[in-house]
C-alpha atoms as a PDB file:
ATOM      1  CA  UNK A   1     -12.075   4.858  -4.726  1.00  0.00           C
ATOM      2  CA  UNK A   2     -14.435   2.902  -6.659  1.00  0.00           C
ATOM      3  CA  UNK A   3     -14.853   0.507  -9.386  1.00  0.00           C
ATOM      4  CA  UNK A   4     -17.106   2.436 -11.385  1.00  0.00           C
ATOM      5  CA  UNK A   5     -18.253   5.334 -11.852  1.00  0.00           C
ATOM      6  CA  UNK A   6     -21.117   6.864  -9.073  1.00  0.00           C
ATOM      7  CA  UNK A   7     -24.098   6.436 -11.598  1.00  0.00           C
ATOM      8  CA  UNK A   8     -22.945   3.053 -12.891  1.00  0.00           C
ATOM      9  CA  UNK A   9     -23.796  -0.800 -12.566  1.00  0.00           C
ATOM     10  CA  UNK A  10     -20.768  -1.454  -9.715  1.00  0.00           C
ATOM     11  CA  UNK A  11     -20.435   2.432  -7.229  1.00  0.00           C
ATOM     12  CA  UNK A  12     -18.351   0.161  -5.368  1.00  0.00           C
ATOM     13  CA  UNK A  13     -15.289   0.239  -3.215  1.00  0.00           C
ATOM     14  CA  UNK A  14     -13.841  -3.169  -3.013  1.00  0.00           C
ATOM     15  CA  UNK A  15     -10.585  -3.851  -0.242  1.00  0.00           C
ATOM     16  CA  UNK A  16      -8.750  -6.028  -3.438  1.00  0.00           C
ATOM     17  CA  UNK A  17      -8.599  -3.172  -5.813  1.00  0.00           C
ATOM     18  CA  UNK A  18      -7.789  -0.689  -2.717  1.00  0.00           C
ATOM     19  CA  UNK A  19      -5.428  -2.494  -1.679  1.00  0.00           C
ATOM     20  CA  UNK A  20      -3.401  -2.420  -4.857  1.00  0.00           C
ATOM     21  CA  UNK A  21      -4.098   0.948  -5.541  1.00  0.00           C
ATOM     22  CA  UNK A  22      -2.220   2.151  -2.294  1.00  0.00           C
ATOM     23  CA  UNK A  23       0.930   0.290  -3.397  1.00  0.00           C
ATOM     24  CA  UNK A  24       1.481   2.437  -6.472  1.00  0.00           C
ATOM     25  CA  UNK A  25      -0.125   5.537  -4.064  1.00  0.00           C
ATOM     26  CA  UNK A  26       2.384   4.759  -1.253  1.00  0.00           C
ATOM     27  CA  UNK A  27       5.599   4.688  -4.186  1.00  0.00           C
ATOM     28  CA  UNK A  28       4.061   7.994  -6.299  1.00  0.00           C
ATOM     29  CA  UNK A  29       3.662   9.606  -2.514  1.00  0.00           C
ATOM     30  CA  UNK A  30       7.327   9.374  -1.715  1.00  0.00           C
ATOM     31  CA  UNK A  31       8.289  10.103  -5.051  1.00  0.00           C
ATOM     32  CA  UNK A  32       9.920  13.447  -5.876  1.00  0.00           C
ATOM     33  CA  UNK A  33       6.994  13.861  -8.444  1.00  0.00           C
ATOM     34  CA  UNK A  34       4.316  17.386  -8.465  1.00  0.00           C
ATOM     35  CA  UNK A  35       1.560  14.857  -7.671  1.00  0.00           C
ATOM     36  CA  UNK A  36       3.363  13.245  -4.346  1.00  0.00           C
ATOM     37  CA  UNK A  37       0.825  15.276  -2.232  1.00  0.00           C
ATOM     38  CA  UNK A  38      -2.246  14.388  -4.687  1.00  0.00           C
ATOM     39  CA  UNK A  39      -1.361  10.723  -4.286  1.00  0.00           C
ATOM     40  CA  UNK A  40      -0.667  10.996  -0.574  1.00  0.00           C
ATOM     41  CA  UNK A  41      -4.579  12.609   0.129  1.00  0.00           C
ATOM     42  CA  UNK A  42      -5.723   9.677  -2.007  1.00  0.00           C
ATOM     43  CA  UNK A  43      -4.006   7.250   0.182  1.00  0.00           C
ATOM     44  CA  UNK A  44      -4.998   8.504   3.371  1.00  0.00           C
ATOM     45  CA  UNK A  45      -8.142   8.988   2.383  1.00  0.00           C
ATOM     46  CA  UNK A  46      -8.775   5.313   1.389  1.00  0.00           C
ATOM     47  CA  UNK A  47      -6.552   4.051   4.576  1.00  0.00           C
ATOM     48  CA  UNK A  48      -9.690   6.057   6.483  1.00  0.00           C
ATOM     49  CA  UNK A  49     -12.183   4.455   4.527  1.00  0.00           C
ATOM     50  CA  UNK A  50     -10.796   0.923   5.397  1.00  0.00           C
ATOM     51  CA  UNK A  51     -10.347   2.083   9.327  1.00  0.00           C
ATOM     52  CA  UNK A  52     -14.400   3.203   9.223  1.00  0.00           C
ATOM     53  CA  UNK A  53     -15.688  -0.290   7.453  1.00  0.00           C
ATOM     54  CA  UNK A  54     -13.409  -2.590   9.089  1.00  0.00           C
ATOM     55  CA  UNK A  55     -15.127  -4.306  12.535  1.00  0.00           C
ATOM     56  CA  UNK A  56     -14.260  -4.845  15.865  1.00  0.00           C
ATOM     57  CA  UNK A  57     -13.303  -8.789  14.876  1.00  0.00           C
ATOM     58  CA  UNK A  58     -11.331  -7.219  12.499  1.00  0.00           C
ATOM     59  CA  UNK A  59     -13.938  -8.498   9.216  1.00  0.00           C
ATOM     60  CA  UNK A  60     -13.603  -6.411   5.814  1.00  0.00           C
ATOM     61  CA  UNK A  61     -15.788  -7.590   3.577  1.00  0.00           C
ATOM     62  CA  UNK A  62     -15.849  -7.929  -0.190  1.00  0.00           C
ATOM     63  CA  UNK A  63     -16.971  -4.457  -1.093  1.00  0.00           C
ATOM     64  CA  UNK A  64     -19.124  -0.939   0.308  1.00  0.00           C
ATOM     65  CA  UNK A  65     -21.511   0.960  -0.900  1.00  0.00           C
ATOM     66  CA  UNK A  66     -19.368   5.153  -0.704  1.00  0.00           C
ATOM     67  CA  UNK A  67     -21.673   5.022   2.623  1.00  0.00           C
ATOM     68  CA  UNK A  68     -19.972   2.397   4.099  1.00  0.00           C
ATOM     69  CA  UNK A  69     -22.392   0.048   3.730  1.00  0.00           C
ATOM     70  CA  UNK A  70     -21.249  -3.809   3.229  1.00  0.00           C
ATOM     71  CA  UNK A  71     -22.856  -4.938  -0.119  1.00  0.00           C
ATOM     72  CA  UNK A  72     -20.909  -8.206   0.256  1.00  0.00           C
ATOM     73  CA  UNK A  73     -22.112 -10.761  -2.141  1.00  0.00           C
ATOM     74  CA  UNK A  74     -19.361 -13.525  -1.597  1.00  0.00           C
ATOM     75  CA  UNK A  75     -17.541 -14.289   1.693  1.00  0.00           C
ATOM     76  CA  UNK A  76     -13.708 -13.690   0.651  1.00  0.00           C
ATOM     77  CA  UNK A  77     -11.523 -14.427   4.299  1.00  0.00           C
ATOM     78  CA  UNK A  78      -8.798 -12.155   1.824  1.00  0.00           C
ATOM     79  CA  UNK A  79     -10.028  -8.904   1.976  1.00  0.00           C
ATOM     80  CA  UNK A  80      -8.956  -8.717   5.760  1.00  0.00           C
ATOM     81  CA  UNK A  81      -5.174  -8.889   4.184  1.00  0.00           C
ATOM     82  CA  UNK A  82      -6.246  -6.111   1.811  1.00  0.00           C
ATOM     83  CA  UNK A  83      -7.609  -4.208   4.127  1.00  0.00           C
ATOM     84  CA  UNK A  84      -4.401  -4.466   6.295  1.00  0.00           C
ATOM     85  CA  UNK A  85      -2.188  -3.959   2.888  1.00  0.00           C
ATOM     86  CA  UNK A  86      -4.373  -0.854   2.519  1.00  0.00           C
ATOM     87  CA  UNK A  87      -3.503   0.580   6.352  1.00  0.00           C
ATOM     88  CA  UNK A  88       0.331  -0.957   6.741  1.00  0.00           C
ATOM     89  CA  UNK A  89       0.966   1.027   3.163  1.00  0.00           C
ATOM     90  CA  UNK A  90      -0.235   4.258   4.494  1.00  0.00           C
ATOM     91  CA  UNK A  91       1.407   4.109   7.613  1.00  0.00           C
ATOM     92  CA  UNK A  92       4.655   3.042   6.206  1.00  0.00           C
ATOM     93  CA  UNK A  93       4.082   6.172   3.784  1.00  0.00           C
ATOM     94  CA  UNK A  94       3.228   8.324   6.756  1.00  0.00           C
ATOM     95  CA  UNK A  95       6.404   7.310   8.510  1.00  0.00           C
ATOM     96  CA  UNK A  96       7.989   7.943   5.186  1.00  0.00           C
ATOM     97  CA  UNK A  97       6.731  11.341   4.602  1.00  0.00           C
ATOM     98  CA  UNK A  98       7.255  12.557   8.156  1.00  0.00           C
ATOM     99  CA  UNK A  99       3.196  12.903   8.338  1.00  0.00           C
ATOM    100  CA  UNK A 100       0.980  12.715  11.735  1.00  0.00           C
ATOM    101  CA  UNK A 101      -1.446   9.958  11.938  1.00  0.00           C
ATOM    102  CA  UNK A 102      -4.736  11.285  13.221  1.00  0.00           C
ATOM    103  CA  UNK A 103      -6.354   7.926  15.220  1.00  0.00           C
ATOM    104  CA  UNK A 104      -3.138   5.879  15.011  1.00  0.00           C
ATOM    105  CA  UNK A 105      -3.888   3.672  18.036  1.00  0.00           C
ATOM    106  CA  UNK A 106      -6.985   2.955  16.049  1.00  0.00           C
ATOM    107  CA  UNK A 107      -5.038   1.952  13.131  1.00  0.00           C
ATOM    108  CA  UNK A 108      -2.619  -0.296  14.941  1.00  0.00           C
ATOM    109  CA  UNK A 109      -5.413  -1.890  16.988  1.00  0.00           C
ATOM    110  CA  UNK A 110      -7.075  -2.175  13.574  1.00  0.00           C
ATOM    111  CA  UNK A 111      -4.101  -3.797  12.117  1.00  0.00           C
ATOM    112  CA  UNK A 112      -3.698  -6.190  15.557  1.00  0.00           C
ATOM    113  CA  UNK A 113      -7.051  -7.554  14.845  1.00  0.00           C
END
């Protein structure tokens, strides 16, 4: 998920915007609409984005390059609650859905942080 488009000005991912994006992901993924399974693959697959950029201290930082590289230009101390909005909203959907977590001790420890 990015901000803009791959050949644009910002080919960023940034925690905030991820981390409202799951919320209406999570609800549209337990929703008895055709694209619940769509919305579901988007969520996990942002979830595992945050679980591969976040650090061992538990740090997310503003935004990421689709590499995973931190192109942080401010220090924001609230993209660590993103980031765990991000994960808690995919495992809650998970749990929802009746899905297997792959790495779920790494989420939780990521979420413990």
């Amino acid at each position: 998920m990015l901000a803009a488009r791959p050949e644009s000005r910002y080919p960023y991912f940034y925690p905030r915007d991820a981390a409202c994006a799951s919320g209406l992901l999570a609800y549209l993924s337990t929703s008895g609409l055709s694209i619940a399974d769509d919305a579901y693959g988007l969520l996990k697959t942002i979830a595992g984005f945050v679980l591969e950029v976040v650090r061992d201290d538990g740090y997310i930082g503003q935004r990421y390059a689709l590499s995973g590289e931190e192109k942080s230009i401010y220090k924001q101390e609230d993209n660590n609650a993103h980031g765990l909005i991000t994960l808690s909203n995919y495992l809650l959907t998970a749990e929802k859905r009746k899905e297997d977590i792959r790495d779920i001790d790494k989420v939780l420890l990521s979420i413990c942080h």
